[in-house]
N, C-alpha and C. Protein backbone atom coordinates (compact mmCIF):
# COMPACT_ATOMS: atom_id res chain seq x y z
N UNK A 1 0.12 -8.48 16.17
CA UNK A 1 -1.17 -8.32 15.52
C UNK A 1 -1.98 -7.25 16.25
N UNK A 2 -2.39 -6.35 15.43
CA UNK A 2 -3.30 -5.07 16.24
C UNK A 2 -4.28 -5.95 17.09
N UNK A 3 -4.79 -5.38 17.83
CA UNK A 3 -5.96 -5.33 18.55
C UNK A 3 -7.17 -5.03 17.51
N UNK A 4 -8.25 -5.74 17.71
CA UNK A 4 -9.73 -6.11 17.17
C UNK A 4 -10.67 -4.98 18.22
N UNK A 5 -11.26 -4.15 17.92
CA UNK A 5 -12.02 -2.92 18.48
C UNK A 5 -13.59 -3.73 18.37
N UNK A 6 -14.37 -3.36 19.53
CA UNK A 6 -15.37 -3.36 19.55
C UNK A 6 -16.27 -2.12 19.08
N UNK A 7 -17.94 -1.82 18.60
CA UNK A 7 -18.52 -0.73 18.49
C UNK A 7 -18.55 -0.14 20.23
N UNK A 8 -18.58 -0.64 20.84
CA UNK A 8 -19.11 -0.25 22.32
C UNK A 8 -17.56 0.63 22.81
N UNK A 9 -16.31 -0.11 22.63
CA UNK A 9 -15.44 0.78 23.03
C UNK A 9 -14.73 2.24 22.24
N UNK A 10 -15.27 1.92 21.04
CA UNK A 10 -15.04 3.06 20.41
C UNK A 10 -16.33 4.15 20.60
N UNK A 11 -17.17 3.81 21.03
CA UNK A 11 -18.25 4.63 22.01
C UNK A 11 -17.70 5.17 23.10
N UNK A 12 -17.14 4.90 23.96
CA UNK A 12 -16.16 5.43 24.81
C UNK A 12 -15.63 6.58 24.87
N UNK A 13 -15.36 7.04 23.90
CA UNK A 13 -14.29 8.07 23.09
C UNK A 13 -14.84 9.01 22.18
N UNK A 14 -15.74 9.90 22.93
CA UNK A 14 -16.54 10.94 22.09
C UNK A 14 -16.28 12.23 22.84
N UNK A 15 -15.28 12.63 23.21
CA UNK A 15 -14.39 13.77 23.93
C UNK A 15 -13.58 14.52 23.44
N UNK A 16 -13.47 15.85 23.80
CA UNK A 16 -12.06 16.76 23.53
C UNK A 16 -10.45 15.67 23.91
N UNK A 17 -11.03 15.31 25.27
CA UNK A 17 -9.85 14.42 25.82
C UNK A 17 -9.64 13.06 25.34
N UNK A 18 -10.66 12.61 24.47
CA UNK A 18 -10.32 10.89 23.81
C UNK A 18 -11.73 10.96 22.81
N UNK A 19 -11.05 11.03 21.60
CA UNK A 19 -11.77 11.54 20.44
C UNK A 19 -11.28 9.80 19.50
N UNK A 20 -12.41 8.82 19.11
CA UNK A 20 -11.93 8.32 18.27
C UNK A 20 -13.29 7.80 17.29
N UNK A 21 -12.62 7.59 16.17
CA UNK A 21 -13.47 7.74 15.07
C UNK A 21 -13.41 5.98 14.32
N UNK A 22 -14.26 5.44 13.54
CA UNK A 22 -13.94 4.17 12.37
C UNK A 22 -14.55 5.04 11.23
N UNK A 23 -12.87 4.59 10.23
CA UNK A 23 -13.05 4.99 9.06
C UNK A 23 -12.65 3.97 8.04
N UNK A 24 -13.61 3.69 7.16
CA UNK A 24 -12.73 2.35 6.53
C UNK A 24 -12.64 1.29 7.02
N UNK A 25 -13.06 0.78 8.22
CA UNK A 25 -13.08 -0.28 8.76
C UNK A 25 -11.88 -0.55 10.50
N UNK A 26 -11.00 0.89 10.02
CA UNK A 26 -10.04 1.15 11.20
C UNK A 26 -10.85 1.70 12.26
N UNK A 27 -10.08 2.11 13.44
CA UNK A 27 -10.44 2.61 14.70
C UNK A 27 -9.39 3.77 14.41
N UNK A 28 -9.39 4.82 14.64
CA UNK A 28 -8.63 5.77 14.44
C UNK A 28 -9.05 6.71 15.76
N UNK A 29 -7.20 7.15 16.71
CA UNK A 29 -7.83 8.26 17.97
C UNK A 29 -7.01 9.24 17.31
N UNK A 30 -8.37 10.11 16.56
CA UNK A 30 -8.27 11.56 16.30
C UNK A 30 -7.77 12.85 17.59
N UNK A 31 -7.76 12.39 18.92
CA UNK A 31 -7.73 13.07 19.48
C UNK A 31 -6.47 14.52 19.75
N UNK A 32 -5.69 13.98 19.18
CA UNK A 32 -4.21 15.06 19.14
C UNK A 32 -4.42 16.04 18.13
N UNK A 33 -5.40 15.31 16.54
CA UNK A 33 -5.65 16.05 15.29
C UNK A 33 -6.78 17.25 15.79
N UNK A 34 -7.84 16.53 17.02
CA UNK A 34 -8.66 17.80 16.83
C UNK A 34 -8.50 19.18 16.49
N UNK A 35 -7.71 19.96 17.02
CA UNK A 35 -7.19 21.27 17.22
C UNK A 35 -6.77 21.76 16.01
N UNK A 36 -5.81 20.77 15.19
CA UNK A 36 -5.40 20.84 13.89
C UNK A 36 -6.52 21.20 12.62
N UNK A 37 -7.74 19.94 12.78
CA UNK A 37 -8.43 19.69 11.85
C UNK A 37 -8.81 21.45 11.16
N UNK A 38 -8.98 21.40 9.86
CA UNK A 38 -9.30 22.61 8.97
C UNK A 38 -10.85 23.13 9.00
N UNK A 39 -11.31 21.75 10.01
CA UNK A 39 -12.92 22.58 9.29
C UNK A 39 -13.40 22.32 10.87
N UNK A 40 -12.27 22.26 12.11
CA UNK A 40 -12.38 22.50 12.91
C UNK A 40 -13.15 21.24 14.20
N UNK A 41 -12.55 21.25 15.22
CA UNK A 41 -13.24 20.20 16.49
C UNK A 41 -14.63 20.17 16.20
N UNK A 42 -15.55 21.25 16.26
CA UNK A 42 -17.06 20.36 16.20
C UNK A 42 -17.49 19.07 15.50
N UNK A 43 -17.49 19.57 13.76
CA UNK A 43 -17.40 18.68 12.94
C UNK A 43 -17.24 16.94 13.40
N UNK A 44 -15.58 16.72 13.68
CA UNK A 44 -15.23 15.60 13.99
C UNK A 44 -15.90 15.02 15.77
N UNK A 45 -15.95 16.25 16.70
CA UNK A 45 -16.95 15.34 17.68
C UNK A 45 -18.34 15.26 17.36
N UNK A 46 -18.70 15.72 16.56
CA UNK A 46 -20.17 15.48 16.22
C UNK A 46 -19.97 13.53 15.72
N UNK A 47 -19.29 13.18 15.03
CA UNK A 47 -19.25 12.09 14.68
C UNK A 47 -18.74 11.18 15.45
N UNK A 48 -17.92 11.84 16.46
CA UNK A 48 -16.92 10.91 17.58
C UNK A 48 -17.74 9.68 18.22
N UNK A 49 -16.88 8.61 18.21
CA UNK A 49 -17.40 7.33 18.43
C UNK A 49 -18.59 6.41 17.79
N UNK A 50 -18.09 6.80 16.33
CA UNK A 50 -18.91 5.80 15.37
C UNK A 50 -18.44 6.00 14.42
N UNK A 51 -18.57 5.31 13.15
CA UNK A 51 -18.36 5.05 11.85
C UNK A 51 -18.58 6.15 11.09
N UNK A 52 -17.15 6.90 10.78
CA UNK A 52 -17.57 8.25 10.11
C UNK A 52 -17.66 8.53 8.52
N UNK A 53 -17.28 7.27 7.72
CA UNK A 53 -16.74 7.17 6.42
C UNK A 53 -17.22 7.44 5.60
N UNK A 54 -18.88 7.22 5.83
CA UNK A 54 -19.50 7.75 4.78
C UNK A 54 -19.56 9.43 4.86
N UNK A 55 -19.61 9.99 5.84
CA UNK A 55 -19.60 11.28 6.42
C UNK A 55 -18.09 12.27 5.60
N UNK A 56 -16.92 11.48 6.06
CA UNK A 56 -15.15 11.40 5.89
C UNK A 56 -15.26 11.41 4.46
N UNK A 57 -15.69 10.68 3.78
CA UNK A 57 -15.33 9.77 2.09
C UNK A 57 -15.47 10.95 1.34
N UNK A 58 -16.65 11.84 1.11
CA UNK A 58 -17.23 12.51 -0.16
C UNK A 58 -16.18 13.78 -0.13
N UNK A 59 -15.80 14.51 1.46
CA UNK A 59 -15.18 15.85 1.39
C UNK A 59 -13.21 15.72 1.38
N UNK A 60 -12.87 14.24 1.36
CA UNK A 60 -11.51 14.40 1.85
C UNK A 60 -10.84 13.64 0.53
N UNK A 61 -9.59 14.15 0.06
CA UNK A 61 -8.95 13.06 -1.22
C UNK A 61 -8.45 12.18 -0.80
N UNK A 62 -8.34 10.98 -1.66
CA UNK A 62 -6.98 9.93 -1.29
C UNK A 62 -5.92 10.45 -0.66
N UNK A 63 -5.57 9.60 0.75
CA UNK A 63 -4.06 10.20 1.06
C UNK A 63 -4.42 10.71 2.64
N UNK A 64 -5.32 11.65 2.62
CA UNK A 64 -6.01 12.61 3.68
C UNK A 64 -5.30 11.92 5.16
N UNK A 65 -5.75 10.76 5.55
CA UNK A 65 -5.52 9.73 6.48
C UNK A 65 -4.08 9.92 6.70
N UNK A 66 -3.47 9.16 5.85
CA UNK A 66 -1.57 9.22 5.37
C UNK A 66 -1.20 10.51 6.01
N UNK A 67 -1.74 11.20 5.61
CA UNK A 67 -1.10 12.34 5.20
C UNK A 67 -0.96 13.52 6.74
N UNK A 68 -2.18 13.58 7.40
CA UNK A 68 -3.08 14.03 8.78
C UNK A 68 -2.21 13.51 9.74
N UNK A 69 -2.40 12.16 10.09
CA UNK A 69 -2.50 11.58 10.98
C UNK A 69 -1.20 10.74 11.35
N UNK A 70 -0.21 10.62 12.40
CA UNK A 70 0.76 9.75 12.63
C UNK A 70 0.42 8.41 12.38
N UNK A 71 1.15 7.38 12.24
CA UNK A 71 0.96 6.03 11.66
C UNK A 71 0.44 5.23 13.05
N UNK A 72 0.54 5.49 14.26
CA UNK A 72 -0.05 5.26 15.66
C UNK A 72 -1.23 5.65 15.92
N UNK A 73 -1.52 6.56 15.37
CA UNK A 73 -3.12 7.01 15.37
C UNK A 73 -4.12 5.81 15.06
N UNK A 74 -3.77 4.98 13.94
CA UNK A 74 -4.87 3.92 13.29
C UNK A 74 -4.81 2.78 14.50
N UNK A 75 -5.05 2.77 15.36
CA UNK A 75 -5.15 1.44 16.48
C UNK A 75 -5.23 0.43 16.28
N UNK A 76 -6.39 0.33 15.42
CA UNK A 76 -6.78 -1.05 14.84
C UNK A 76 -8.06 -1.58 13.97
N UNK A 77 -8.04 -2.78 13.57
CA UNK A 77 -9.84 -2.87 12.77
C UNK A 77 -10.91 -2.40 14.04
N UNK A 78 -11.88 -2.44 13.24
CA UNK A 78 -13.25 -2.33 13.80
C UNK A 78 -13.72 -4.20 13.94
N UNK A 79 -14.57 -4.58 14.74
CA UNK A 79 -15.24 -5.69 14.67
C UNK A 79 -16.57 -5.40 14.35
N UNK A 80 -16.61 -5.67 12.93
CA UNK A 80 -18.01 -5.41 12.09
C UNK A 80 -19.30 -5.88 12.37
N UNK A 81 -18.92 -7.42 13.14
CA UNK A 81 -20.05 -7.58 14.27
C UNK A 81 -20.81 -7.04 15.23
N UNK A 82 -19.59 -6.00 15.71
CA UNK A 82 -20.58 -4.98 16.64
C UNK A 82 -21.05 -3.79 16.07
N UNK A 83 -21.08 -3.22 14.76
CA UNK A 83 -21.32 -2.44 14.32
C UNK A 83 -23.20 -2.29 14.45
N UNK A 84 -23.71 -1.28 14.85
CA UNK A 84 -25.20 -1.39 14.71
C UNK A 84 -25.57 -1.17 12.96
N UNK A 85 -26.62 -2.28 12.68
CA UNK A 85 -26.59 -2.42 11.23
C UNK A 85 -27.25 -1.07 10.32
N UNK A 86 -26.81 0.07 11.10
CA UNK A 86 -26.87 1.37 10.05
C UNK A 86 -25.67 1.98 9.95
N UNK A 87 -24.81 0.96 10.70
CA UNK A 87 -23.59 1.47 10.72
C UNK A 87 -22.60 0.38 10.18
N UNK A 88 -23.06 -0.53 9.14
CA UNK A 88 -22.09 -1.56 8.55
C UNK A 88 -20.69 -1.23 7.85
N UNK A 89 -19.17 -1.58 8.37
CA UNK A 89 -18.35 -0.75 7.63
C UNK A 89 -18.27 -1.14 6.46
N UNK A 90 -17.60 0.12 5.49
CA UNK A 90 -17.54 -0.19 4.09
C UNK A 90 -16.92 -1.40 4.02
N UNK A 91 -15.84 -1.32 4.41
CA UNK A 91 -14.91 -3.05 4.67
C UNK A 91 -16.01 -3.93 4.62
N UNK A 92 -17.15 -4.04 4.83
CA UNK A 92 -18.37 -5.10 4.64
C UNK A 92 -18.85 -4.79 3.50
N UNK A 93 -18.95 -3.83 3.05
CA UNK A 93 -20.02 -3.32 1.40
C UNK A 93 -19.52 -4.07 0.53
N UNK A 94 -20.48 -4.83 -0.30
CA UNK A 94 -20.10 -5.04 -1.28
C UNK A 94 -19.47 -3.93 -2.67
N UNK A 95 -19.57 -2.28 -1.95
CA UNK A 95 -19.02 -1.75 -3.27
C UNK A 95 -18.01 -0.89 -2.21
N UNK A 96 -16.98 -0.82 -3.57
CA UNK A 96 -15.75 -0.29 -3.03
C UNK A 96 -16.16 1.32 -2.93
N UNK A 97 -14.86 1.48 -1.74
CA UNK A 97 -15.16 2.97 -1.48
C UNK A 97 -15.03 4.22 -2.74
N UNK A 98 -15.31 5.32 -2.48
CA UNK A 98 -15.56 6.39 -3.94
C UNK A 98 -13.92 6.38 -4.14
N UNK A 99 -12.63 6.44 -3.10
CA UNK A 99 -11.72 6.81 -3.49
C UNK A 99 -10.88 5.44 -4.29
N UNK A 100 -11.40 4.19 -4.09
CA UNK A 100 -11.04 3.29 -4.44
C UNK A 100 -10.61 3.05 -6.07
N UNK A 101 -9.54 2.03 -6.64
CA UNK A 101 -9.14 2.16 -7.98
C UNK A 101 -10.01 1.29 -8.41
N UNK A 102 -10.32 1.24 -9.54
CA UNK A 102 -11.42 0.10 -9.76
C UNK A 102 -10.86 -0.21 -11.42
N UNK A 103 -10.61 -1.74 -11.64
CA UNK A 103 -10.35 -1.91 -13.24
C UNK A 103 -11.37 -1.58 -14.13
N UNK A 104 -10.66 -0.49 -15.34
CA UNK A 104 -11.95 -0.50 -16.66
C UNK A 104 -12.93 -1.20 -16.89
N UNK A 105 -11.74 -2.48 -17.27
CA UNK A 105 -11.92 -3.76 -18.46
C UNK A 105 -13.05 -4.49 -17.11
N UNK A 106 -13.15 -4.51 -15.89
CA UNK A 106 -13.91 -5.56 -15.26
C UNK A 106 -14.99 -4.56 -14.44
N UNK A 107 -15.13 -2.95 -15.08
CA UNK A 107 -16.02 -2.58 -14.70
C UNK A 107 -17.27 -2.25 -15.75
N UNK A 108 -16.56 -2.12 -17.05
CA UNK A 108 -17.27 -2.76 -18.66
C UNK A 108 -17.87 -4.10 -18.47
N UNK A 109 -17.48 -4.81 -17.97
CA UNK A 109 -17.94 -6.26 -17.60
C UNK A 109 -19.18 -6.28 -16.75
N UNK A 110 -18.93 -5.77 -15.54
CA UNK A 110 -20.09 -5.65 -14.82
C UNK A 110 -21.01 -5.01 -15.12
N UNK A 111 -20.81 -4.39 -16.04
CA UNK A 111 -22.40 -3.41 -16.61
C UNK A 111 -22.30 -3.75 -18.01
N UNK A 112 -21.99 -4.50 -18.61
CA UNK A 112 -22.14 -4.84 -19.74
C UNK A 112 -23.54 -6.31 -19.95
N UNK A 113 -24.73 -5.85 -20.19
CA UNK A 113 -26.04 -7.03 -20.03
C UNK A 113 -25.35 -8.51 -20.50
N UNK A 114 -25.27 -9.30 -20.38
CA UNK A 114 -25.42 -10.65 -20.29
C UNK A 114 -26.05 -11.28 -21.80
């Protein structure tokens, strides 16, 4: 069973040398990708050691994660408890993320008045 991440230790890790990010509710150490990344190291340490998803979500497609990053990179959940409450992960939102599939028929439903 992964390891359960605190907000405080993923604070830790806001470095060239130990870069890690929560996206989605994971702990992810970006640190090997820095160099790689396309829009370059600042960007991602500007966000280093906190909840980047809403930041991550709008500019990257489905897959991005998969696709970037070795399957060792994702460490583990976040503990949403320690999250400071401007930083609640989506994994807590009641609405699913933008890249998320969402059914027609039960999204006609939900906006359909009563």
């Amino acid at each position: 069973m992964a390891k359960t991440y605190t907000y405080d230790e993923v604070q830790q890790h806001k470095s060239n040398e130990s870069c890690w990010v929560i996206l989605y509710g994971n702990v992810y150490d970006v640190t090997a990708f820095l160099p790689d990344h396309p829009g370059g190291t600042k960007i991602i340490l500007q966000l280093a050691g906190t909840d980047a998803t809403e930041e991550y979500d709008p500019v990257h497609p489905p897959g991005t994660l998969e696709d970037s990053l070795p399957p060792e990179a994702k460490l583990g959940p976040i503990d949403p408890n320690t999250l400071p409450k401007s930083e609640k992960s989506p994994a807590e939102s009641d609405q699913p993320p933008r890249n998320a599939k969402v059914d027609p028929a039960q999204e006609q439903a939900e906006s359909s008045p009563d």
